[in-house]
Protein backbone atom coordinates (compact mmCIF):
# COMPACT_ATOMS: atom_id res chain seq x y z
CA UNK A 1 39.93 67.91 -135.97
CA UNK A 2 42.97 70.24 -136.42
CA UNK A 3 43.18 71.92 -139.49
CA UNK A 4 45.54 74.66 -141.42
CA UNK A 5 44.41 75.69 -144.73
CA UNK A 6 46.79 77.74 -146.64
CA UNK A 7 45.51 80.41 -149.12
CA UNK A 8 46.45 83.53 -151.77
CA UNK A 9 49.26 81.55 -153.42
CA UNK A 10 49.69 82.04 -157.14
CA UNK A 11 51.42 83.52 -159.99
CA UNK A 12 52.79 86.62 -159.77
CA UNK A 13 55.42 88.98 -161.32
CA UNK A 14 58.75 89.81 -160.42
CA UNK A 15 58.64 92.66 -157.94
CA UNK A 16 54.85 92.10 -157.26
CA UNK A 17 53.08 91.40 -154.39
CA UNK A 18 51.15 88.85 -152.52
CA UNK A 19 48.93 87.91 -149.31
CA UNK A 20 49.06 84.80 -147.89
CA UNK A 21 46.08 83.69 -145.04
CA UNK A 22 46.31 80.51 -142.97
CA UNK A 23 43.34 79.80 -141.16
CA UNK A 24 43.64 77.28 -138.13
CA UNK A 25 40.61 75.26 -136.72
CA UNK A 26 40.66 72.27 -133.78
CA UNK A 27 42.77 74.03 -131.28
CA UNK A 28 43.21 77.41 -129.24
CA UNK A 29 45.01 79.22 -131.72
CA UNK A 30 46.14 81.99 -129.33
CA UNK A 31 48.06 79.26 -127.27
CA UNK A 32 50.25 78.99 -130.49
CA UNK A 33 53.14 80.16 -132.29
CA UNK A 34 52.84 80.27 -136.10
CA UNK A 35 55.08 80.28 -138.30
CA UNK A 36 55.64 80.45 -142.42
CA UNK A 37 57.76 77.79 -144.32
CA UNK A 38 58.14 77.59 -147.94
CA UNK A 39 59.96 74.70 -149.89
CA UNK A 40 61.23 74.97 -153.49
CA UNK A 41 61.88 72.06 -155.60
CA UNK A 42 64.64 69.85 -154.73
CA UNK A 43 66.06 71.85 -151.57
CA UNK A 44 64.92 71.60 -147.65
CA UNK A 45 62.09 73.93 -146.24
CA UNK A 46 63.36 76.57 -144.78
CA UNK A 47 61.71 78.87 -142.30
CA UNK A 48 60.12 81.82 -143.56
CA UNK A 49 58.87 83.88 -140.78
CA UNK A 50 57.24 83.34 -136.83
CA UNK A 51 54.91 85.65 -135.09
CA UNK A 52 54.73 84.49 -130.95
CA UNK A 53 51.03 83.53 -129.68
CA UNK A 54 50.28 87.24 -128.86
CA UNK A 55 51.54 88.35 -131.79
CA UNK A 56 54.39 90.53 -129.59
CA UNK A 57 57.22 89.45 -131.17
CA UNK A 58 57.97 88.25 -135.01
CA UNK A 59 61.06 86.87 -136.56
CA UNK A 60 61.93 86.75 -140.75
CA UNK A 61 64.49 85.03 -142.36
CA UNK A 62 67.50 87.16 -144.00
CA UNK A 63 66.33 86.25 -147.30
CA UNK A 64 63.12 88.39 -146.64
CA UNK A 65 63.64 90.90 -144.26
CA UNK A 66 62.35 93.71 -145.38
CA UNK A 67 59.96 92.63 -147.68
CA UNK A 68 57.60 90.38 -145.95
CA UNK A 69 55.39 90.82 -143.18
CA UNK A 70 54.04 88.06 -140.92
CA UNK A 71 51.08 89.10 -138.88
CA UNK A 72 47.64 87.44 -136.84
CA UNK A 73 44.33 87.99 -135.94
CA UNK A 74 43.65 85.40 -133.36
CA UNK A 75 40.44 86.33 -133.17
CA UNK A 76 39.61 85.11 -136.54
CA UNK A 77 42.22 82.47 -136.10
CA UNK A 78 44.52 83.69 -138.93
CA UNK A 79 48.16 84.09 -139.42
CA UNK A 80 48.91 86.20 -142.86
CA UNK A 81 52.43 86.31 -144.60
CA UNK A 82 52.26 89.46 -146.42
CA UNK A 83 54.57 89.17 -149.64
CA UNK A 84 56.43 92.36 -151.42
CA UNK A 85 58.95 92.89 -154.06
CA UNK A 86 58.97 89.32 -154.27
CA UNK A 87 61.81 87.60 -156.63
CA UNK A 88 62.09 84.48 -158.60
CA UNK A 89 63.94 82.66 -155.76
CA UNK A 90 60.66 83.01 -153.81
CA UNK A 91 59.19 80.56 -155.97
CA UNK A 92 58.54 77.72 -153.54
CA UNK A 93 55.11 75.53 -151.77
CA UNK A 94 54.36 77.87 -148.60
CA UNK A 95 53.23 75.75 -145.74
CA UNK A 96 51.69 77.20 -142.07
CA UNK A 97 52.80 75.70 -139.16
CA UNK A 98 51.74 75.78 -135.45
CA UNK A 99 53.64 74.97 -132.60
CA UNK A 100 53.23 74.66 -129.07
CA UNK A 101 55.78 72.97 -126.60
CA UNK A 102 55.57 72.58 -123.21
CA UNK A 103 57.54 70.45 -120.60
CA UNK A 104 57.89 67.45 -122.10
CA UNK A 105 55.87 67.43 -124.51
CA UNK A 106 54.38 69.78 -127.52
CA UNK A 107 52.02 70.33 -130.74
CA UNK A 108 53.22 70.91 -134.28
CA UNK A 109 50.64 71.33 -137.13
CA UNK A 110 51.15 71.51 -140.50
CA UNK A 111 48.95 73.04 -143.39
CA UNK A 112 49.11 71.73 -147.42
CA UNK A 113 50.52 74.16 -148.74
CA UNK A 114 50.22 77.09 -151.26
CA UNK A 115 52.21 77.45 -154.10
CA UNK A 116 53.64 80.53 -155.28
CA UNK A 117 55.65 81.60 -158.21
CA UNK A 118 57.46 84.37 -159.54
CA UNK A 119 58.25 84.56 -162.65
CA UNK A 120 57.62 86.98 -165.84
């Protein structure tokens, strides 16, 4: 059974920090590219952040260069979103996503989500 459970959402302050830890079960998680969504109320979800299957290459969003770090252990089968200086418009459900595609076909899990806010 494939599973993504998101954790290390929360409250936090303006300009504070958080950690964010998907952990992945029911597949090879090295064959995978992961990648960090987050949806705030009443707007699309928008990609966050991607980190390739050997972790070589990553990719952020403008919105968050900068300040947050995507990263893997696949070893442990864990992707982490590491979170600074984060702002009020990061408010938003932050979901983990898998995806493989191959000719013709392809994977794509999703986790539950984590909420986070930022407020004061």
């Amino acid at each position: 059974q494939v599973q993504l459970v998101e954790s290390g959402g929360g409250l936090v302050q303006p300009g504070g920090s958080l950690r964010l830890s998907c952990v992945a079960s029911g597949f090879t998680f090295s064959n995978y590219i992961m990648k960090w969504y987050r949806q705030a109320p009443g707007k699309e979800r928008d990609l966050v952040a991607s980190i390739s299957d050997i972790g070589g290459a990553t990719n952020y969003a403008e919105s968050v260069k900068g300040r947050f770090t995507i990263s893997r252990e696949n070893a442990k089968n864990i992707v982490y979103l590491q979170m600074n200086s984060l702002k009020p418009e990061d408010t938003a459900v932050y979901y983990c996503n898998a995806l493989r595609r191959w000719f013709g076909g392809g994977n794509d899990y999703w986790g539950q989500g984590t909420q986070v806010t930022v407020s004061s």
